[in-house]
C-alpha atoms as a PDB file:
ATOM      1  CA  UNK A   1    -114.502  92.199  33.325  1.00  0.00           C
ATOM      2  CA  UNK A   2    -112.511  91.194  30.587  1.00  0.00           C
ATOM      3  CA  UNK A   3    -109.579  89.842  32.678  1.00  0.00           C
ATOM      4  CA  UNK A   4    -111.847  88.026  34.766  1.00  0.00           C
ATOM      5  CA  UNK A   5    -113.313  86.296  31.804  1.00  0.00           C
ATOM      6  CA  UNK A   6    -109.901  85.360  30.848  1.00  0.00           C
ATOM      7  CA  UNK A   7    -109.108  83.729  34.082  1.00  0.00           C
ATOM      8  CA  UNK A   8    -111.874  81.877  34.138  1.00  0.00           C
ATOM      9  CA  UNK A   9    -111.236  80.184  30.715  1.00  0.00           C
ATOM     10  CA  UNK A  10    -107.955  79.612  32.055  1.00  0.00           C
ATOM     11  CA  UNK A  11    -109.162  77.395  34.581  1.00  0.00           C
ATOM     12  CA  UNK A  12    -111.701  76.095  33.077  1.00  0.00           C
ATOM     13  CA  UNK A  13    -108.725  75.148  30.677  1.00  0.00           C
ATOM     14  CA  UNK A  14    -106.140  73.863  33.239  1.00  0.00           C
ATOM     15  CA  UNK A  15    -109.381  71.548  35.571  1.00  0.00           C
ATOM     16  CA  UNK A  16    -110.084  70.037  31.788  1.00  0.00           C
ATOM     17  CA  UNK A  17    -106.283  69.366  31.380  1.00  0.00           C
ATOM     18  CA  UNK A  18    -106.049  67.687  34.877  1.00  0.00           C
ATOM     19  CA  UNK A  19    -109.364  65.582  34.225  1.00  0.00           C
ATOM     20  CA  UNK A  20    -107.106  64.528  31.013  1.00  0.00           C
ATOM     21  CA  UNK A  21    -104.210  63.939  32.692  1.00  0.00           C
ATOM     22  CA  UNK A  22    -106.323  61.815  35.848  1.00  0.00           C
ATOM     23  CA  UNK A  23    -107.781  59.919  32.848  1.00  0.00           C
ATOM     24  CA  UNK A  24    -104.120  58.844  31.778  1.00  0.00           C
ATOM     25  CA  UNK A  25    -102.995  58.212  34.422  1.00  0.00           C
ATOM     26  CA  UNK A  26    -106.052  55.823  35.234  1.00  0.00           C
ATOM     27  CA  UNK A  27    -105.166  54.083  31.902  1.00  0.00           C
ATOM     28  CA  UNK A  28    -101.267  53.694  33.075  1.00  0.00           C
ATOM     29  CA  UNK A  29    -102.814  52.018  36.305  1.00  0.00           C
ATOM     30  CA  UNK A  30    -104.993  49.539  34.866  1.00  0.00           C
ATOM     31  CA  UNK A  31    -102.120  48.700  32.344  1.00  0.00           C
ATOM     32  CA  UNK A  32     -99.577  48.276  35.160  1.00  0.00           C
ATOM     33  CA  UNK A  33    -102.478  46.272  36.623  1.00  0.00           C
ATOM     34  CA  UNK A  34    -102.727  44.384  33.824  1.00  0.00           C
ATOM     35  CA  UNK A  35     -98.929  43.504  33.699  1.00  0.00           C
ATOM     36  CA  UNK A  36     -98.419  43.202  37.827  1.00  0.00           C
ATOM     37  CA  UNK A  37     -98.724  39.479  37.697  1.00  0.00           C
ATOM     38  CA  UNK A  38     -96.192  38.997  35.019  1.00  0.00           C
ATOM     39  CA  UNK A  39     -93.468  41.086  36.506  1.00  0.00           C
ATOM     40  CA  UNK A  40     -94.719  39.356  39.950  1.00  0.00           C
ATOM     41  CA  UNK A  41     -93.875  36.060  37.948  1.00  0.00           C
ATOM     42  CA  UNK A  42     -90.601  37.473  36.905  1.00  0.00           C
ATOM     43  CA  UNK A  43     -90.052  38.492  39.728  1.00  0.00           C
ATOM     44  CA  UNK A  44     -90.589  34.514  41.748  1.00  0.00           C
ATOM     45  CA  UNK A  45     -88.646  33.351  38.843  1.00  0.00           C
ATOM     46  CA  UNK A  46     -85.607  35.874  39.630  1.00  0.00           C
ATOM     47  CA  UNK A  47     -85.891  34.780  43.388  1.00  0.00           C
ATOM     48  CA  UNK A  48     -86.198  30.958  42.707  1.00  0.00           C
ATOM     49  CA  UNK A  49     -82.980  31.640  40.176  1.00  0.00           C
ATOM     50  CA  UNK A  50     -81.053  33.504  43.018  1.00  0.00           C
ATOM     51  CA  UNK A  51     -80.770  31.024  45.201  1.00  0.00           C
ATOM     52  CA  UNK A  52     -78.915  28.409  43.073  1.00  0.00           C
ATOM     53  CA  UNK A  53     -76.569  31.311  42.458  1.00  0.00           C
ATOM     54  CA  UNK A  54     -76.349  31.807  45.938  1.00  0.00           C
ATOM     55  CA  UNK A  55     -74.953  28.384  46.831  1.00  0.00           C
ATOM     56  CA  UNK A  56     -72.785  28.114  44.087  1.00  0.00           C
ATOM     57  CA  UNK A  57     -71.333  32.132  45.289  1.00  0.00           C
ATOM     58  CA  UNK A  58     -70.625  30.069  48.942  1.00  0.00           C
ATOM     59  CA  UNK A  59     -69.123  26.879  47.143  1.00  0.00           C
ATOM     60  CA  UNK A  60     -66.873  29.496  45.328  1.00  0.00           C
ATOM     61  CA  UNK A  61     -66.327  31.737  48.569  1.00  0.00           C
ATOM     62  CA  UNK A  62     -64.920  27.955  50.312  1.00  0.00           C
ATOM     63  CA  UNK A  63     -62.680  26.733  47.554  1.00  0.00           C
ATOM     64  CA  UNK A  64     -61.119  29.860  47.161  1.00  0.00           C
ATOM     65  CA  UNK A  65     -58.805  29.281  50.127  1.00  0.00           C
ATOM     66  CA  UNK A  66     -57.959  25.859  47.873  1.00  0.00           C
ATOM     67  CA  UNK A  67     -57.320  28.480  44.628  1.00  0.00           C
ATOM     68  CA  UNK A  68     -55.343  31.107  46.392  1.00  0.00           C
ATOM     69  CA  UNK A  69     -52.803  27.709  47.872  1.00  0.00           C
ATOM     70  CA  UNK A  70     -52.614  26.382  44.564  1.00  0.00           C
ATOM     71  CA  UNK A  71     -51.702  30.108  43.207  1.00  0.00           C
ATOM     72  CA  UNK A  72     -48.973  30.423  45.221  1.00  0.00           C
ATOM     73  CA  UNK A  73     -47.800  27.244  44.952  1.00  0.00           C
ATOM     74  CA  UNK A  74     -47.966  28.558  41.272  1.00  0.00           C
ATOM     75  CA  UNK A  75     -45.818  31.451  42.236  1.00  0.00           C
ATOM     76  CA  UNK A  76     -43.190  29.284  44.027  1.00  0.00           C
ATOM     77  CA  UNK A  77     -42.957  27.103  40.700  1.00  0.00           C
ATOM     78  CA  UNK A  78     -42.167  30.714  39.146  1.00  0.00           C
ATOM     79  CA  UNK A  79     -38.533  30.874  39.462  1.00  0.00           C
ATOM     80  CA  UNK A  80     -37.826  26.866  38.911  1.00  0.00           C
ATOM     81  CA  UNK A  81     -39.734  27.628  35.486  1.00  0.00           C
ATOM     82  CA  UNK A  82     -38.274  31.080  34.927  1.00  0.00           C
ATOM     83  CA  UNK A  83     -34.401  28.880  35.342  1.00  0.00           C
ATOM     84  CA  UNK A  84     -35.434  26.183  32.748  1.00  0.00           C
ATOM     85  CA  UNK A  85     -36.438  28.723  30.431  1.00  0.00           C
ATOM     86  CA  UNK A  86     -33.245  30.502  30.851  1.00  0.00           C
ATOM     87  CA  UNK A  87     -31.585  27.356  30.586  1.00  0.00           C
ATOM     88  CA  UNK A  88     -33.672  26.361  27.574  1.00  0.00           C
ATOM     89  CA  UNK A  89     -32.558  30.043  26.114  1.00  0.00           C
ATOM     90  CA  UNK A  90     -29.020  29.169  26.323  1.00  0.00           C
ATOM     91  CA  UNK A  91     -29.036  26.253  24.225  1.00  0.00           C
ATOM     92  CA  UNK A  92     -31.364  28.286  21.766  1.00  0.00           C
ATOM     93  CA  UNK A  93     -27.811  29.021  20.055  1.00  0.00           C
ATOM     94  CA  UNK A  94     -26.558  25.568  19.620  1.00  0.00           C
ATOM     95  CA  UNK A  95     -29.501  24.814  18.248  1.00  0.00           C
ATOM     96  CA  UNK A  96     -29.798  27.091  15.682  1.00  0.00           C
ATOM     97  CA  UNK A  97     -26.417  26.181  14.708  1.00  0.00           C
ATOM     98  CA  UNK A  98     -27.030  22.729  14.353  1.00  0.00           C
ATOM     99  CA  UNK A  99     -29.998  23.786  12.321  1.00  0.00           C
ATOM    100  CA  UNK A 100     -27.932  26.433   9.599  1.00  0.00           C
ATOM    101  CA  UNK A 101     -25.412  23.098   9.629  1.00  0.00           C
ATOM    102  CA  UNK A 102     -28.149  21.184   8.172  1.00  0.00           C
ATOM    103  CA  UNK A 103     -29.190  23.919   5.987  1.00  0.00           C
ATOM    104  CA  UNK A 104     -26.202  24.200   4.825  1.00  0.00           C
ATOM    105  CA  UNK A 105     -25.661  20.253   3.783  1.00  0.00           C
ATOM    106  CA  UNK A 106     -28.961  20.549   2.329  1.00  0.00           C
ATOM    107  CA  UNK A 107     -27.626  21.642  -1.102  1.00  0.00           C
ATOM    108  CA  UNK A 108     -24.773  19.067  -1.689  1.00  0.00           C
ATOM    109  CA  UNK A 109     -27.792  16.158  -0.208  1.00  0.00           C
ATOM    110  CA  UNK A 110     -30.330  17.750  -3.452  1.00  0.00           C
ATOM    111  CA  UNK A 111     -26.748  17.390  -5.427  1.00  0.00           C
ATOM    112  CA  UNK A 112     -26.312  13.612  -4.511  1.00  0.00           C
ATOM    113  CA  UNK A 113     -30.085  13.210  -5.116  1.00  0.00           C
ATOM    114  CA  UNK A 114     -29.947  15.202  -8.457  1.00  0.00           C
ATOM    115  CA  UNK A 115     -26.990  12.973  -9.444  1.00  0.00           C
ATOM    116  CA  UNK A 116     -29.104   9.370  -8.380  1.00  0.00           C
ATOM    117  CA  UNK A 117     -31.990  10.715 -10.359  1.00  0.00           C
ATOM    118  CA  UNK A 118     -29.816  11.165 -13.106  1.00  0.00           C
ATOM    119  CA  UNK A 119     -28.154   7.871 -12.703  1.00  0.00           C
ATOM    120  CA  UNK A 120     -31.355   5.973 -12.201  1.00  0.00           C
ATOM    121  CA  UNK A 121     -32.442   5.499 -16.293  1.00  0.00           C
ATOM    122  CA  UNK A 122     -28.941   3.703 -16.913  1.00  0.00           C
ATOM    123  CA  UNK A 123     -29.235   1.317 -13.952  1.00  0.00           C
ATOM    124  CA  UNK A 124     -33.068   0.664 -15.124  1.00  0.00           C
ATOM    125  CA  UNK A 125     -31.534  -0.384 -18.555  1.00  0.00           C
ATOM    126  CA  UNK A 126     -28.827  -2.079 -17.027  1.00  0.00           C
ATOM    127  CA  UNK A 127     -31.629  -4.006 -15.111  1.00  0.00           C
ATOM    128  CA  UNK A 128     -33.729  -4.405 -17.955  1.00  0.00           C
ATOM    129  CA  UNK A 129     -30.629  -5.915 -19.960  1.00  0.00           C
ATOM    130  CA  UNK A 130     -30.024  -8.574 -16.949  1.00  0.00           C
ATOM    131  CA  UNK A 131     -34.024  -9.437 -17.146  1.00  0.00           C
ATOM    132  CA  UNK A 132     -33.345 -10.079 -20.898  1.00  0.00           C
ATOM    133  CA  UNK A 133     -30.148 -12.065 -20.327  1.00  0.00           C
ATOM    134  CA  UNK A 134     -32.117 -14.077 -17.273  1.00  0.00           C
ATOM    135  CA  UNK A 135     -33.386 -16.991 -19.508  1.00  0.00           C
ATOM    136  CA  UNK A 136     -29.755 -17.559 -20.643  1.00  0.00           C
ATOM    137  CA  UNK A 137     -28.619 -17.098 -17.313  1.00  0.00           C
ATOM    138  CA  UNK A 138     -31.045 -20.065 -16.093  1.00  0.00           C
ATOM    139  CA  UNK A 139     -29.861 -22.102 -18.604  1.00  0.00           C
ATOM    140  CA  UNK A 140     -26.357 -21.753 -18.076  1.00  0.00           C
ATOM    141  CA  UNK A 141     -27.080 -22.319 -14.268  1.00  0.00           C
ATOM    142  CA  UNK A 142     -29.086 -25.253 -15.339  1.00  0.00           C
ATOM    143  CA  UNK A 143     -26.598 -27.138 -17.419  1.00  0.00           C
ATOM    144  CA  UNK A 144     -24.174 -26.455 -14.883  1.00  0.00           C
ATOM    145  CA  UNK A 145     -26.246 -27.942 -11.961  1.00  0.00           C
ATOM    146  CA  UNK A 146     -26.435 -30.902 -14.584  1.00  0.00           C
ATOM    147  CA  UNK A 147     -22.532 -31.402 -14.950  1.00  0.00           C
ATOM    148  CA  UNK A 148     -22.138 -30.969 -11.347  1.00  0.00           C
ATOM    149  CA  UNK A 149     -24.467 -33.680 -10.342  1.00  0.00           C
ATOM    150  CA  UNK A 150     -22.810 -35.595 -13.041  1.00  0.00           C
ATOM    151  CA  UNK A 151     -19.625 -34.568 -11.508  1.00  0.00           C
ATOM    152  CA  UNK A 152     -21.157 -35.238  -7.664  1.00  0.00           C
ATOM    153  CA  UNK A 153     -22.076 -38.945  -8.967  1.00  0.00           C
ATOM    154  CA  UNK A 154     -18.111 -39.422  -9.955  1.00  0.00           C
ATOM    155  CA  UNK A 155     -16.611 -38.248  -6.133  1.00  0.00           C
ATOM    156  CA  UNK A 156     -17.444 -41.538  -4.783  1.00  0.00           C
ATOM    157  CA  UNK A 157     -15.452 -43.348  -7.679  1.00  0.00           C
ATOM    158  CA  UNK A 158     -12.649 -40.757  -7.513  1.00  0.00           C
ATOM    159  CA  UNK A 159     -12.609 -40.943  -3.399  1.00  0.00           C
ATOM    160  CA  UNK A 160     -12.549 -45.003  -3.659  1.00  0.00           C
ATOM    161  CA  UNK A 161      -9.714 -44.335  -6.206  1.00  0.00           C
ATOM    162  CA  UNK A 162      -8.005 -41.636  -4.021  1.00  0.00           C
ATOM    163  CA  UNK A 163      -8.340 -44.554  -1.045  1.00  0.00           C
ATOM    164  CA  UNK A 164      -6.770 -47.232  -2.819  1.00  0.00           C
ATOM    165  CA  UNK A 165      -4.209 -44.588  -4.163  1.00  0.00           C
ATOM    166  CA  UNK A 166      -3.569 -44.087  -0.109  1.00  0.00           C
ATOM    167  CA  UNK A 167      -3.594 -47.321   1.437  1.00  0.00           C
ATOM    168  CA  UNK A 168      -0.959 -48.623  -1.496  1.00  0.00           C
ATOM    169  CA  UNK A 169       1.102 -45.937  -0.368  1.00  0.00           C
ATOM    170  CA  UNK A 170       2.814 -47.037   2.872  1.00  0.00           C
ATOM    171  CA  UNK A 171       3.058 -51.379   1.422  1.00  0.00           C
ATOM    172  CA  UNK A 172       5.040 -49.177  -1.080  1.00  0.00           C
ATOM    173  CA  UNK A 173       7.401 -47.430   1.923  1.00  0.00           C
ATOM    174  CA  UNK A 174       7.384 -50.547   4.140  1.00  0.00           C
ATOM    175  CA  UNK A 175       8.692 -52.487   1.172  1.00  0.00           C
ATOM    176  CA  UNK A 176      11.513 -49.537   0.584  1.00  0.00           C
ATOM    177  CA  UNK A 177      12.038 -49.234   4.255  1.00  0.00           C
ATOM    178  CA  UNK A 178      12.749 -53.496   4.385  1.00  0.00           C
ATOM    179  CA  UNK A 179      14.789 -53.204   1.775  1.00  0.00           C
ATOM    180  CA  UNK A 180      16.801 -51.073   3.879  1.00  0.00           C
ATOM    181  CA  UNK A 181      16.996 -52.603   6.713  1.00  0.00           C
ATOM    182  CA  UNK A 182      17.718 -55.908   4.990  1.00  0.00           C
ATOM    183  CA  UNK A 183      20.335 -54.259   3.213  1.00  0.00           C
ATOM    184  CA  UNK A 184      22.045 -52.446   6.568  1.00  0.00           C
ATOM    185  CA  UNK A 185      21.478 -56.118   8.858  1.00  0.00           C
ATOM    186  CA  UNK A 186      23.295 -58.642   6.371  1.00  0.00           C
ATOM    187  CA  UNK A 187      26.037 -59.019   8.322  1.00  0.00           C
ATOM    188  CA  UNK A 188      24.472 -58.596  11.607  1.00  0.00           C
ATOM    189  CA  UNK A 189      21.663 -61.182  11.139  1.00  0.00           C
ATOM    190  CA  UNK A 190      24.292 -63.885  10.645  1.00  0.00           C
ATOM    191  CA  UNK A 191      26.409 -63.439  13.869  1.00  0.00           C
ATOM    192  CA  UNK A 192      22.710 -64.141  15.574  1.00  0.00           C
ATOM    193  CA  UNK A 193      22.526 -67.369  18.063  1.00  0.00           C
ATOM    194  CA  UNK A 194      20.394 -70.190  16.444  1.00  0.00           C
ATOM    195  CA  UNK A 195      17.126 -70.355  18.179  1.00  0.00           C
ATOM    196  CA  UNK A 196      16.599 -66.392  16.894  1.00  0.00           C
ATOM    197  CA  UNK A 197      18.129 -66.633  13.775  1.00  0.00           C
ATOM    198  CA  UNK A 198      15.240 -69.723  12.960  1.00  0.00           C
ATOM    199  CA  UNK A 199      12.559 -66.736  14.759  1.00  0.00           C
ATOM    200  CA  UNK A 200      13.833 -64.449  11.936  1.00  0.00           C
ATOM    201  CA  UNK A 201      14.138 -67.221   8.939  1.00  0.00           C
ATOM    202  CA  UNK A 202      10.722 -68.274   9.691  1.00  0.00           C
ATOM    203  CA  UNK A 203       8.630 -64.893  10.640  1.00  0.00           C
ATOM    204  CA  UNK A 204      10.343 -62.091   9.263  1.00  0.00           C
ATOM    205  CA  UNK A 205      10.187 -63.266   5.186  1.00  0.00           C
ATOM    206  CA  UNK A 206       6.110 -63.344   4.872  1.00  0.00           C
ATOM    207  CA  UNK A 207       5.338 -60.954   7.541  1.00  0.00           C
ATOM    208  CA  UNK A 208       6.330 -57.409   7.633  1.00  0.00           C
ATOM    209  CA  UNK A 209       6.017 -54.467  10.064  1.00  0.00           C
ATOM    210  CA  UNK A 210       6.578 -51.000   8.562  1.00  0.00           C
ATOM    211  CA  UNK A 211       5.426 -47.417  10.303  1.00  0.00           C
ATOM    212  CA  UNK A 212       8.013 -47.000  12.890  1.00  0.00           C
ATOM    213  CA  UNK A 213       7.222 -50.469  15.269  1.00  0.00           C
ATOM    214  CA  UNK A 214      11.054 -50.519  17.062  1.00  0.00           C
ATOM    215  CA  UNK A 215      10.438 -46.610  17.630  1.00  0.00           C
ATOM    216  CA  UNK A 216       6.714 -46.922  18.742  1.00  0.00           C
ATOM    217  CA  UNK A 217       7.388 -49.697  21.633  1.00  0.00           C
ATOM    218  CA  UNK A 218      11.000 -48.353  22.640  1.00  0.00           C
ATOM    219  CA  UNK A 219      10.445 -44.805  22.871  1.00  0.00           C
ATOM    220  CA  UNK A 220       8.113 -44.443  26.057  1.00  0.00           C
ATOM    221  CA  UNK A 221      10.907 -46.901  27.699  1.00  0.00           C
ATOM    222  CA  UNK A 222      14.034 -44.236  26.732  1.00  0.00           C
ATOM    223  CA  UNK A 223      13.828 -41.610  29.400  1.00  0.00           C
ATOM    224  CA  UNK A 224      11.419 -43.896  32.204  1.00  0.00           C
ATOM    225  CA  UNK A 225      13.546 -47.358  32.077  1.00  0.00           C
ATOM    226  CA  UNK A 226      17.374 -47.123  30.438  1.00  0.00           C
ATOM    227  CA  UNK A 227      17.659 -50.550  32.024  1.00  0.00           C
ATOM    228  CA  UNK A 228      15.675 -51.420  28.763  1.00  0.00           C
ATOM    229  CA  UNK A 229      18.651 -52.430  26.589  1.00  0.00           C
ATOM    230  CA  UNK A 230      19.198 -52.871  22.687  1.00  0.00           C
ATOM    231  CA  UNK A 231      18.717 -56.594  22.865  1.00  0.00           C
ATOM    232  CA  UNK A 232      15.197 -56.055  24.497  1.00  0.00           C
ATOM    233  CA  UNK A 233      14.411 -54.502  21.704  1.00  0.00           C
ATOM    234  CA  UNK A 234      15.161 -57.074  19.230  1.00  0.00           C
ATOM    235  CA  UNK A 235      13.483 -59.588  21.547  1.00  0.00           C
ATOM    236  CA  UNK A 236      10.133 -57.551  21.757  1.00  0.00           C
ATOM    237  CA  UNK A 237      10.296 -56.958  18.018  1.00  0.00           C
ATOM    238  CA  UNK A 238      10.563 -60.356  17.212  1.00  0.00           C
ATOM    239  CA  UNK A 239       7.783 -61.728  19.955  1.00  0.00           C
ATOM    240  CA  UNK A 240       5.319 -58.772  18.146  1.00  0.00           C
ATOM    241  CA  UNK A 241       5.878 -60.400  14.624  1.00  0.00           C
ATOM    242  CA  UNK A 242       5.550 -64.001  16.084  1.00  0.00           C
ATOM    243  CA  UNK A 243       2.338 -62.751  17.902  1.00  0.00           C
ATOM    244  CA  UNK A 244       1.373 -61.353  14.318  1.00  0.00           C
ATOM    245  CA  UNK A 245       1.732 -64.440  12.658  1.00  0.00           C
ATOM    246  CA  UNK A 246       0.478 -67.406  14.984  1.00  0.00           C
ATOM    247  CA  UNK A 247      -3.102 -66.359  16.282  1.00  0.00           C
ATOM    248  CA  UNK A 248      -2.997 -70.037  17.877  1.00  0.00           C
ATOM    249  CA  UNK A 249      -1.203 -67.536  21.199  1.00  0.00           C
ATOM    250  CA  UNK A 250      -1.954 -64.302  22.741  1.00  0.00           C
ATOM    251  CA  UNK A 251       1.011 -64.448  25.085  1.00  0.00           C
ATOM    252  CA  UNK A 252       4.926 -64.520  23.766  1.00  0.00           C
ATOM    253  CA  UNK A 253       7.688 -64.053  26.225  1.00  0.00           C
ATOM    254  CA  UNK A 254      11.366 -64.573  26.137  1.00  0.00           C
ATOM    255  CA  UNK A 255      14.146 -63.554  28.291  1.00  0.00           C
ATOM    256  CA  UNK A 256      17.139 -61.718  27.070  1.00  0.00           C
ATOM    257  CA  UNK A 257      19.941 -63.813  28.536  1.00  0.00           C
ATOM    258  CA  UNK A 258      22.353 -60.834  28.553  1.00  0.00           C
ATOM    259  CA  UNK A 259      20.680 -58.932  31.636  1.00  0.00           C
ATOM    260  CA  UNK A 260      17.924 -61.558  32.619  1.00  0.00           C
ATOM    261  CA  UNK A 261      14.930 -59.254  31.497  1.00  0.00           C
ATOM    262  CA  UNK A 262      12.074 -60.887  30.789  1.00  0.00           C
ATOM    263  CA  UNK A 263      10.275 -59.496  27.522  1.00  0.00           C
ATOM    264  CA  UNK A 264       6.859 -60.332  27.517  1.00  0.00           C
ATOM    265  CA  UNK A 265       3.846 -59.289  24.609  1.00  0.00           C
ATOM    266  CA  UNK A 266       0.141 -59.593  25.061  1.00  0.00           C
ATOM    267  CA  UNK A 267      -2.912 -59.244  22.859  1.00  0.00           C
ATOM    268  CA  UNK A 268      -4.920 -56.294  24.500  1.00  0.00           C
ATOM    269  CA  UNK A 269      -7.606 -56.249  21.936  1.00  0.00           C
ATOM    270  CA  UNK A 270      -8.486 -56.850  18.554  1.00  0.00           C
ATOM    271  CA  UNK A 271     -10.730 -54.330  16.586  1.00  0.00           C
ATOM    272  CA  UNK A 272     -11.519 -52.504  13.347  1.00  0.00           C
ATOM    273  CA  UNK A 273     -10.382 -48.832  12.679  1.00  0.00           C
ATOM    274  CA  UNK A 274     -11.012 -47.181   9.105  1.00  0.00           C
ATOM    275  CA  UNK A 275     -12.294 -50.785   7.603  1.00  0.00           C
ATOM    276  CA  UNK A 276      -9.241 -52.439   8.608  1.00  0.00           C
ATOM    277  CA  UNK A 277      -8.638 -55.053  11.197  1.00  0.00           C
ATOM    278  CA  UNK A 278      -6.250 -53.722  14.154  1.00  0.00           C
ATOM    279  CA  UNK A 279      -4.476 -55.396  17.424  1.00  0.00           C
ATOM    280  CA  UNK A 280      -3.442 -53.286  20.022  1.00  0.00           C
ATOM    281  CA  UNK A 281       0.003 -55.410  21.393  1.00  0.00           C
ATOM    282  CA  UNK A 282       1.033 -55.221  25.324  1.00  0.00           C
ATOM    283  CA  UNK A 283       4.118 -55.081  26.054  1.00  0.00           C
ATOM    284  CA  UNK A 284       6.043 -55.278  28.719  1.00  0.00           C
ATOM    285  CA  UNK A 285       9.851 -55.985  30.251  1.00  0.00           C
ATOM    286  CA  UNK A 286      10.649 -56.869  33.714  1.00  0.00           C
ATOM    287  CA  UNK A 287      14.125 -56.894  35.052  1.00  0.00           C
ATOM    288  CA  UNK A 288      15.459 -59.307  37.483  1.00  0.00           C
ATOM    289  CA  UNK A 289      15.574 -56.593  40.499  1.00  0.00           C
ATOM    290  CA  UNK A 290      12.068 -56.572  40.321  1.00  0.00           C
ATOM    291  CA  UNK A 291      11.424 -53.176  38.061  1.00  0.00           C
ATOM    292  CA  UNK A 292       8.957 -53.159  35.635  1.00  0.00           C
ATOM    293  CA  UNK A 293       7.531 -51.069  32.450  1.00  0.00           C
ATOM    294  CA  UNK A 294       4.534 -51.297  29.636  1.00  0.00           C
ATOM    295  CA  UNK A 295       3.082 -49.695  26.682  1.00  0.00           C
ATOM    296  CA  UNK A 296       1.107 -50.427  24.515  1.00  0.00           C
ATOM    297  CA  UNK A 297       1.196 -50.170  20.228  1.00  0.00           C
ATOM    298  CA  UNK A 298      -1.734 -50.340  18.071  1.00  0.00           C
ATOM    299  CA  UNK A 299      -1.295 -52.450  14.459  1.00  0.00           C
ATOM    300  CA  UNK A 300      -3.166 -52.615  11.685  1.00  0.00           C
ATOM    301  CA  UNK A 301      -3.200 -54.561   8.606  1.00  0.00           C
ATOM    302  CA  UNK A 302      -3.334 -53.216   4.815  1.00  0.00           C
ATOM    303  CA  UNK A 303      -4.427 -55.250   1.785  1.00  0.00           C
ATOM    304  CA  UNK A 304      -0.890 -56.728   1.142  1.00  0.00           C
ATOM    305  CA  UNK A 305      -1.008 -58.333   4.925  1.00  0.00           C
ATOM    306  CA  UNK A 306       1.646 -55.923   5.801  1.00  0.00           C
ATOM    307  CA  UNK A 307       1.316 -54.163   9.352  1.00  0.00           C
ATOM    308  CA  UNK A 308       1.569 -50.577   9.759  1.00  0.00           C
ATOM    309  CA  UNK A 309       2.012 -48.941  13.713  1.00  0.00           C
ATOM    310  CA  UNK A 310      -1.321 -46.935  14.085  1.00  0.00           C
ATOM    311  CA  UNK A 311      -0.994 -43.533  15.312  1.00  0.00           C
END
């Protein structure tokens, strides 16, 4: 009786724990009722999310053909790379050689610096002393521009001076050098025939012809015309210093009666040439056989209206 008792209180006990349990689980329903539509919404969301990722998985999936080219490409550029860097190892050495070289000159370069640093105060006071000396300086360089321009205003004077000193110079030679000749032709002028002797008494004593003129009008005519004799000369000599003197003529001739040349001189052209008034003299000899030569000498007169050949 007892044990039946028993039972029955057990199931009494176990239908009360399953009406408990129903209960629960009728509250867990109408919760997950209750939170249905947001994990529905979750859910849409998830789905509406997926397919974005879903195109960009196939955009991926087609450039990975592209990716894997490029890669081994990649690969191929491998061993050109892995050769530079070898390459690039090797010279690691030099490098670092060159570098412990200009470690090692460091020192003496903080030396030389050390030494300039400790040179610098004396060549700021030697600076400072040349600032202080600058106004005397200026001054000195001022009164020196002064006696310069002085001296500047007195070139012209001492060029003019230095001019006149020049163009006395060669009436002073042609003088010596007449004196000369006068001296060596004594005796030779008075063996001369008449007509040239009065040529020489007239033209010769108050016009004179220094600078070389027998040289400067004979010596083109010594290796081109030998036929050109001594007397020519004389002739042509003469006819220049007549020429010289009477401006009434531009044309003297005279024939040398020895070989039957005919001596003629010309006025080319008058003209100035450093301030002084020149004539540039033709000249020219024809023989009887028909040959013929010229030159031409330039003259020009100094202050004491003696002619000097222009070279």
């Amino acid at each position: 009786m007892m044990n039946k008792n028993l039972a029955t209180y057990i199931l009494a006990l176990s239908l009360f724990s399953l009406a408990g349990a129903l209960f629960h689980f009728t509250l867990k329903i109408v919760e997950l009722s209750e939170v249905l539509p947001t994990v529905a919404e979750s859910i849409n969301d998830t789905s509406s999310k997926i397919t974005p990722i879903t195109e960009e998985v196939a955009l991926v999936r087609q450039a990975i053909p592209g990716i894997l080219t490029e890669v081994e490409q990649a690969r191929e550029l491998v061993p050109t790379v892995v050769g530079e860097m070898a390459k690039v190892r090797l010279q690691i050495p030099a490098i670092l050689s060159e570098i412990q070289q200009v470690r090692n000159t460091v020192p003496s370069i903080l030396k030389e610096v050390a030494m300039v640093r400790h040179v610098v105060p004396d060549i700021l006071t030697r600076i400072d002393n040349i600032e202080q000396q600058l106004p005397g300086i200026v001054v000195s360089v001022n009164n020196f521009s002064e006696q310069l321009a002085q001296t500047n205003q007195q070139i012209p004077d001492v060029l003019a001076e230095v001019q006149v000193t020049r163009e006395s110079i060669p009436p002073l030679l042609s003088r010596t050098e007449v004196m000369v000749e006068n001296l060596g032709n004594i005796g030779k002028t008075t063996g001369e025939d008449a007509v040239y002797g009065v040529v020489r008494g007239i033209f010769k004593a108050p016009l004179k012809v220094v600078g070389g003129l027998g040289k400067a009008i004979i010596e083109p005519f010594e290796k081109s015309a030998t036929w050109v004799n001594d007397q020519d000369k004389k002739i042509i000599e003469e006819l220049v210093r007549q020429l010289l003197h009477d401006e009434s003529a531009s044309v003297y001739e005279k024939r040398n009666e020895t070989n039957r040349n005919l001596n003629r001189v010309s006025l080319a052209e008058t003209k100035r040439i450093n301030r002084k008034p020149c004539k540039i003299i033709h000249v020219e000899v024809m023989s009887a056989s028909g040959l013929y030569v010229d030159n031409k000498v330039t003259l020009c007169q100094n202050k004491d209206d003696t002619w000097q050949v222009y070279k």
